[in-house]
PDB file of N, CA and C in Angstrom:
ATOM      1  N   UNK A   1     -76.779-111.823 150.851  1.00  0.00           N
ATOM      2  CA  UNK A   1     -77.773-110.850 150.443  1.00  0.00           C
ATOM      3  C   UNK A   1     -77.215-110.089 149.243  1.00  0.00           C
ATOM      4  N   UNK A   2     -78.034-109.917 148.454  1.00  0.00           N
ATOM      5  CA  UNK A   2     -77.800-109.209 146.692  1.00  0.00           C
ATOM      6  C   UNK A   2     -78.582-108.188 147.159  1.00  0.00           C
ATOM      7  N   UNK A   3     -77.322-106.761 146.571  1.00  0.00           N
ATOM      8  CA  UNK A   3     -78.094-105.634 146.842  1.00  0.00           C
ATOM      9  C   UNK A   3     -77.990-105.136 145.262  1.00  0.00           C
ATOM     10  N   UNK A   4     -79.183-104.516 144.876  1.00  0.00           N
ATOM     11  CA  UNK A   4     -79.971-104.041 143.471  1.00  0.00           C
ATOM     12  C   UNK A   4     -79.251-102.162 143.522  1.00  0.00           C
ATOM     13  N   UNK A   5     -79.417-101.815 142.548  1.00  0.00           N
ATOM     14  CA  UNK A   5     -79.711-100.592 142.562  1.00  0.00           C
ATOM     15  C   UNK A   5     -81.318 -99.549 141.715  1.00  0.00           C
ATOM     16  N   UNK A   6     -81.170 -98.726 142.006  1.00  0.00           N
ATOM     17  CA  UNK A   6     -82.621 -98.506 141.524  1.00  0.00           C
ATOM     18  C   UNK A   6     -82.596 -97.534 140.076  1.00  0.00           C
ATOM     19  N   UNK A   7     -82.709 -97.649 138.963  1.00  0.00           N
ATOM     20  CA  UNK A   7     -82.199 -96.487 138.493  1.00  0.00           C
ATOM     21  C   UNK A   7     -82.794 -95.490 138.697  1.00  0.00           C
ATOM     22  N   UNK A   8     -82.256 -94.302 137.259  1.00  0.00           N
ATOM     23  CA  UNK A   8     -83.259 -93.146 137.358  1.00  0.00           C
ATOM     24  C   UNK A   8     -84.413 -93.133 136.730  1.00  0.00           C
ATOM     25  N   UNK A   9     -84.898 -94.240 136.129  1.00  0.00           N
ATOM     26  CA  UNK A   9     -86.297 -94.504 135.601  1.00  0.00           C
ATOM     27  C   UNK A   9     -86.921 -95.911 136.192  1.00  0.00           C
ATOM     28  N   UNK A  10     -86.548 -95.921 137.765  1.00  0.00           N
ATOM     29  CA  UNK A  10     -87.257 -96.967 138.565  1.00  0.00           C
ATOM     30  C   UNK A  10     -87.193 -98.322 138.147  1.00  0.00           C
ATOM     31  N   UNK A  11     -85.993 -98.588 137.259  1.00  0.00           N
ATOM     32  CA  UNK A  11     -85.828 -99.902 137.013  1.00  0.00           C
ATOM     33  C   UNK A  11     -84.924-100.432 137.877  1.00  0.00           C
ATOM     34  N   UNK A  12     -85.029-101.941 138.084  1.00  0.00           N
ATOM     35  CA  UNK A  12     -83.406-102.864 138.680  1.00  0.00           C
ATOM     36  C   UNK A  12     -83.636-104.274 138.148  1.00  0.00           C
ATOM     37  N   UNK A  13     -82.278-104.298 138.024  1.00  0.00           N
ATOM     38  CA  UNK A  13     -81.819-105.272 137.255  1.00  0.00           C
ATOM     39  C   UNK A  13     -82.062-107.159 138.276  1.00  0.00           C
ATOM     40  N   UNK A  14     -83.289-107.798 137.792  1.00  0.00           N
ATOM     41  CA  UNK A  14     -82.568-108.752 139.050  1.00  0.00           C
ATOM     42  C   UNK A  14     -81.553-109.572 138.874  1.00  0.00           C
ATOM     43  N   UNK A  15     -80.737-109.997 139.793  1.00  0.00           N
ATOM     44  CA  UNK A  15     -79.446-110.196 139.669  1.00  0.00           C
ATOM     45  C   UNK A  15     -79.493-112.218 139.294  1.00  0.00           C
ATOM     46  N   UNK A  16     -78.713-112.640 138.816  1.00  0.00           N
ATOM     47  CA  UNK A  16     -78.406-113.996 137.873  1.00  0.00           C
ATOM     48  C   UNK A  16     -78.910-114.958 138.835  1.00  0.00           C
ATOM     49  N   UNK A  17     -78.356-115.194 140.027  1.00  0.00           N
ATOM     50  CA  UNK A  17     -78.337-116.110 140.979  1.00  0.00           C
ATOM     51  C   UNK A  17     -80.334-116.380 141.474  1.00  0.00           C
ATOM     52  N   UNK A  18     -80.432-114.993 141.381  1.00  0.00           N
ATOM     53  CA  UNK A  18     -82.131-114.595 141.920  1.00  0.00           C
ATOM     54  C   UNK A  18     -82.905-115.538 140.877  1.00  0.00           C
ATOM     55  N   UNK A  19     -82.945-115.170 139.892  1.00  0.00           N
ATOM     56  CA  UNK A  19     -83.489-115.438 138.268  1.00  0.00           C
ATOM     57  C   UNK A  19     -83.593-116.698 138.281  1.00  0.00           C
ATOM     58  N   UNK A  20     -81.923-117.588 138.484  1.00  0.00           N
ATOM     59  CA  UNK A  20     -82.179-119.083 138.480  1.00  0.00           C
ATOM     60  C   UNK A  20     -82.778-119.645 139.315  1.00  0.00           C
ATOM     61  N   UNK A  21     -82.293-118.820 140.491  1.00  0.00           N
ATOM     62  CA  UNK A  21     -83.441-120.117 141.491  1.00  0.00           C
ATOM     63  C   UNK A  21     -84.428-119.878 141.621  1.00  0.00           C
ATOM     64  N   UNK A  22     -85.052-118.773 141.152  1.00  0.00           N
ATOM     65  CA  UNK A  22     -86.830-118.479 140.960  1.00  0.00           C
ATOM     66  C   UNK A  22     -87.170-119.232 139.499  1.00  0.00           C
ATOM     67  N   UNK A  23     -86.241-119.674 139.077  1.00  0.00           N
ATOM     68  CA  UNK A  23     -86.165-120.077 137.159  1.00  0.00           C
ATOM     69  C   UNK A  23     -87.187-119.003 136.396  1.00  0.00           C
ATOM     70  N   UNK A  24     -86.798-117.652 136.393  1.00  0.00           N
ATOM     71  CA  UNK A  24     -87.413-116.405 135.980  1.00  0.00           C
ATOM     72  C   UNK A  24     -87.069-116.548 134.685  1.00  0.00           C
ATOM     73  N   UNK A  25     -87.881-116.170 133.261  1.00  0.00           N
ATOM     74  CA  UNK A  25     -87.400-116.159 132.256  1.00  0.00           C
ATOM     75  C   UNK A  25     -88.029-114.595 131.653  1.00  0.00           C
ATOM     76  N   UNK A  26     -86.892-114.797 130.589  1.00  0.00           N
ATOM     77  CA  UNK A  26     -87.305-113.127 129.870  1.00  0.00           C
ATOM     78  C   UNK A  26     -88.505-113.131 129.407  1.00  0.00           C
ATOM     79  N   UNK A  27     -89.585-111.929 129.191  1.00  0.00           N
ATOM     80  CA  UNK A  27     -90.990-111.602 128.807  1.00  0.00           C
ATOM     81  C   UNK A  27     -91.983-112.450 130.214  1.00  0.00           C
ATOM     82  N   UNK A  28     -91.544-112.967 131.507  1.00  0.00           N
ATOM     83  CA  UNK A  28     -92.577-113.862 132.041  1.00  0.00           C
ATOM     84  C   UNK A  28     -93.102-112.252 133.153  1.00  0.00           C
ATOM     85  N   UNK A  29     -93.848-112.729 133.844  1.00  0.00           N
ATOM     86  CA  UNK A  29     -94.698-111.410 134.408  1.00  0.00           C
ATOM     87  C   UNK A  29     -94.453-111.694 136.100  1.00  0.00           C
ATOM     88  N   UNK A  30     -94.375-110.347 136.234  1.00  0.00           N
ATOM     89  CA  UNK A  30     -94.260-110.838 138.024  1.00  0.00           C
ATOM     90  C   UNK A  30     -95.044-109.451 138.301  1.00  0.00           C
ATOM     91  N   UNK A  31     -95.977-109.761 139.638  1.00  0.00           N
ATOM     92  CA  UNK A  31     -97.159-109.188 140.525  1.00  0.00           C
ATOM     93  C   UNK A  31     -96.035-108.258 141.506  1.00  0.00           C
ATOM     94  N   UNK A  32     -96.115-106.771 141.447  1.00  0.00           N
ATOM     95  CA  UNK A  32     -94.941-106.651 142.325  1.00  0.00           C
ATOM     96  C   UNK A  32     -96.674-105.946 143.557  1.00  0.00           C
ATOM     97  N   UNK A  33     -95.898-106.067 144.766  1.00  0.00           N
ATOM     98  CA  UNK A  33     -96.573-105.780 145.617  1.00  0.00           C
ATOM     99  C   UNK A  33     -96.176-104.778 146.945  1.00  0.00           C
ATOM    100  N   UNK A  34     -96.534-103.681 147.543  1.00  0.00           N
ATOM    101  CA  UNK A  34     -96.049-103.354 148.582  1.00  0.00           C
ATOM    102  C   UNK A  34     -96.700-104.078 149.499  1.00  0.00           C
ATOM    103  N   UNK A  35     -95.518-104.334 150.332  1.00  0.00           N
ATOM    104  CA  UNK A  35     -95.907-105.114 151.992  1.00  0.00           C
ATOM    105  C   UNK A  35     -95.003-104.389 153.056  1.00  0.00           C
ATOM    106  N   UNK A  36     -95.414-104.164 154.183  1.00  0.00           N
ATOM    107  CA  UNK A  36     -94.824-103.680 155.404  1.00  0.00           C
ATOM    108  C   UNK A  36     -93.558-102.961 154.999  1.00  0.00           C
ATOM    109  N   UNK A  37     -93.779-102.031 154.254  1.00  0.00           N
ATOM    110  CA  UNK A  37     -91.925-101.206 153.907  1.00  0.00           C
ATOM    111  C   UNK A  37     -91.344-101.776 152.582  1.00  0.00           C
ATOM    112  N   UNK A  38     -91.482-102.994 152.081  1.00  0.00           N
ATOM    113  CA  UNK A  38     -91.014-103.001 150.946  1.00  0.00           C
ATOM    114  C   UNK A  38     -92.314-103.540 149.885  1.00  0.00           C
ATOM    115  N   UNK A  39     -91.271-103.927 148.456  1.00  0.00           N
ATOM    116  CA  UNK A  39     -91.603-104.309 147.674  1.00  0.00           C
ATOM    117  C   UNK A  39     -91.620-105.989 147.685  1.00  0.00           C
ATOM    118  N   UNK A  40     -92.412-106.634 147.359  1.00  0.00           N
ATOM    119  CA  UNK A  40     -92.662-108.437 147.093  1.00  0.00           C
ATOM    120  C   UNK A  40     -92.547-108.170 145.716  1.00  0.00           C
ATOM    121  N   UNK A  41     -91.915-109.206 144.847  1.00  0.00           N
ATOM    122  CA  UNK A  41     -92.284-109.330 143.362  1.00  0.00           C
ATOM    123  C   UNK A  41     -92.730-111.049 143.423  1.00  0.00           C
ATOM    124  N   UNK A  42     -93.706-111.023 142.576  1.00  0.00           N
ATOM    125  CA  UNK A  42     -94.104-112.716 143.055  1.00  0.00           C
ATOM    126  C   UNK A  42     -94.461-113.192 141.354  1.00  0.00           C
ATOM    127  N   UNK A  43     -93.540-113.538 141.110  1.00  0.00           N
ATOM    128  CA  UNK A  43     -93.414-114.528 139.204  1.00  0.00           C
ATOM    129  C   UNK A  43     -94.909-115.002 139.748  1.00  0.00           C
ATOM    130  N   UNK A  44     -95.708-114.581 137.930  1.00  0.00           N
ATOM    131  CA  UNK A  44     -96.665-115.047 137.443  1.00  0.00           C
ATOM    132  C   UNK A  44     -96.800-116.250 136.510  1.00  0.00           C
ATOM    133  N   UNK A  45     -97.495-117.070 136.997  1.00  0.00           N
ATOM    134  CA  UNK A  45     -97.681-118.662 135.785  1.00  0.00           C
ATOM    135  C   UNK A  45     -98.285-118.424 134.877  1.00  0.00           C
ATOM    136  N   UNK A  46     -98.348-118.711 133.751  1.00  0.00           N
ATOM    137  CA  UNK A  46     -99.817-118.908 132.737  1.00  0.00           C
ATOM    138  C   UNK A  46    -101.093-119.686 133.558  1.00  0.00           C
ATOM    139  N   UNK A  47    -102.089-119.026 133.186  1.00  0.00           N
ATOM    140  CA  UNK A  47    -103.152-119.928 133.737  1.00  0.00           C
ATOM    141  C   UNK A  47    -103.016-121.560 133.489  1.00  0.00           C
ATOM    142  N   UNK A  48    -102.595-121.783 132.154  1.00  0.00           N
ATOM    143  CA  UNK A  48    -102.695-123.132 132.047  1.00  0.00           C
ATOM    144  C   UNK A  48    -101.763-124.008 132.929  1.00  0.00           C
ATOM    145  N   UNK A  49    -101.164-123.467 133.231  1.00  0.00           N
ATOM    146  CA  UNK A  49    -100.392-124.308 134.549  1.00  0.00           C
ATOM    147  C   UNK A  49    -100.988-125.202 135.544  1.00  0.00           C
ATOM    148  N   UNK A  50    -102.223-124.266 136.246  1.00  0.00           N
ATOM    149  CA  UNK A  50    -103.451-124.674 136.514  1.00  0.00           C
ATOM    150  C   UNK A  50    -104.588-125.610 136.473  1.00  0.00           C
ATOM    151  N   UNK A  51    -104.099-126.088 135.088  1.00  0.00           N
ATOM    152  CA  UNK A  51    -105.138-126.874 134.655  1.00  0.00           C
ATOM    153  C   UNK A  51    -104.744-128.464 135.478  1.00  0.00           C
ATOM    154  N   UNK A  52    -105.954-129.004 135.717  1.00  0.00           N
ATOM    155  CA  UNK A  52    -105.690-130.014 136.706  1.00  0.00           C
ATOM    156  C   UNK A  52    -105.280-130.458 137.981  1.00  0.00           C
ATOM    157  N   UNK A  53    -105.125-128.888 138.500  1.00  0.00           N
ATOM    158  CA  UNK A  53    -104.855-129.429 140.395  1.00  0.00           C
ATOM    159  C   UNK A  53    -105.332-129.412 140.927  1.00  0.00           C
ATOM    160  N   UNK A  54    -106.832-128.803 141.122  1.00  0.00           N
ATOM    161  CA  UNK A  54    -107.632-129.950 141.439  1.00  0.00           C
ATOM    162  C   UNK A  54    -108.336-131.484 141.348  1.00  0.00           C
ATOM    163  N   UNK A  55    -107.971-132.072 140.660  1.00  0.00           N
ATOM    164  CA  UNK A  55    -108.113-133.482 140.052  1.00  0.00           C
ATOM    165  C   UNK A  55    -108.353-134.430 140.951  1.00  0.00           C
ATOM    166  N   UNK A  56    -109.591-134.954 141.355  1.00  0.00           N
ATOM    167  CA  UNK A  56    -109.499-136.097 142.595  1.00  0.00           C
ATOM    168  C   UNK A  56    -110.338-135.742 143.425  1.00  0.00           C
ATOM    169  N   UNK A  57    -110.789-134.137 143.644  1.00  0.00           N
ATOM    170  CA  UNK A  57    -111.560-133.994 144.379  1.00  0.00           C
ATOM    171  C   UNK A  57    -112.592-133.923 144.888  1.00  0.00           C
ATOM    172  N   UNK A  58    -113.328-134.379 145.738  1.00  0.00           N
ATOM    173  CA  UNK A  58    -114.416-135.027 146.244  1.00  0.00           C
ATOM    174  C   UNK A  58    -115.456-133.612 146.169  1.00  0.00           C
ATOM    175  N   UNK A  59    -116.283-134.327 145.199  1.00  0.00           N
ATOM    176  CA  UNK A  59    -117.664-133.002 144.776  1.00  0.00           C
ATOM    177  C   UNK A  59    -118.417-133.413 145.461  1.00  0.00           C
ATOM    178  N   UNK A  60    -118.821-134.622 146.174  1.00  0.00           N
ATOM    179  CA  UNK A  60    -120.103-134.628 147.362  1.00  0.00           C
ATOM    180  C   UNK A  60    -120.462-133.987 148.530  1.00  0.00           C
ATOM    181  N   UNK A  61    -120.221-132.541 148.763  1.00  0.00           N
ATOM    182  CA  UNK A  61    -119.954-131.979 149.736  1.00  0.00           C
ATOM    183  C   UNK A  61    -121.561-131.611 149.182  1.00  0.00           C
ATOM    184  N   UNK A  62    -122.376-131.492 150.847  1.00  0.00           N
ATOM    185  CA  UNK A  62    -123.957-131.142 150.821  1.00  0.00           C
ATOM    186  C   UNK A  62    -123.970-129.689 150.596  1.00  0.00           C
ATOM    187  N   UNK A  63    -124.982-129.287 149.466  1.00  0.00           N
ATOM    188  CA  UNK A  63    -125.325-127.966 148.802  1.00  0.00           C
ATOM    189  C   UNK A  63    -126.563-127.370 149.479  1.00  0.00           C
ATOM    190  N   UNK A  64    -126.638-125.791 149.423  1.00  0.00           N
ATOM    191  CA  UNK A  64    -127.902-125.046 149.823  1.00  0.00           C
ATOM    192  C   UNK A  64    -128.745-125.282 148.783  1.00  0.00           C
ATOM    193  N   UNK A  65    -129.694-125.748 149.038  1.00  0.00           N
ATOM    194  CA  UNK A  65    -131.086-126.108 148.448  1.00  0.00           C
ATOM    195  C   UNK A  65    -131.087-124.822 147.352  1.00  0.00           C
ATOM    196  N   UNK A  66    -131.668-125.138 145.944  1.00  0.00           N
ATOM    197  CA  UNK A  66    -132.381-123.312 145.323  1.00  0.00           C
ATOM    198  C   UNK A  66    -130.914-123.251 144.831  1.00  0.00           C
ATOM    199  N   UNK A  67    -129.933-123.834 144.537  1.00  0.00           N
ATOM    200  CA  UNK A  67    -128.894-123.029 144.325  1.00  0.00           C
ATOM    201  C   UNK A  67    -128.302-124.421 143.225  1.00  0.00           C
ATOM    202  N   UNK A  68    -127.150-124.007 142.048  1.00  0.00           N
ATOM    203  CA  UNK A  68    -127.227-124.961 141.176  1.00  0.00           C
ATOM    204  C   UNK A  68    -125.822-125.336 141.521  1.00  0.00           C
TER     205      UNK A  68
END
């Protein structure tokens, strides 16, 4: 366990080991979140990351009538 410190203007540093195995890079964006007592930080993708995972998937699923 890596313990952070907090400064006096609510910053912390994340520590090297964290960074690589999340492969965090400088300027990328992370969602920080409170959950049950702490903080979550959860690295943000570019949308285009996105592009294509759905690919393959079956659009014949039956639709409500009136609706496009």
């Amino acid at each position: 366990m890596t313990i952070v410190t907090l400064s006096s203007r609510y910053q912390i540093v994340i520590p090297k080991d964290v960074r690589e195995q999340l492969s965090l890079q400088p300027g990328q964006k992370v969602q920080a979140l409170p959950f049950k007592g702490r903080v979550e930080l959860i690295p943000l993708e570019p949308i285009e990351v996105a592009r294509g995972f759905v690919r393959g998937i079956d659009t014949t699923v039956p639709r409500e009538g009136g609706r496009a």
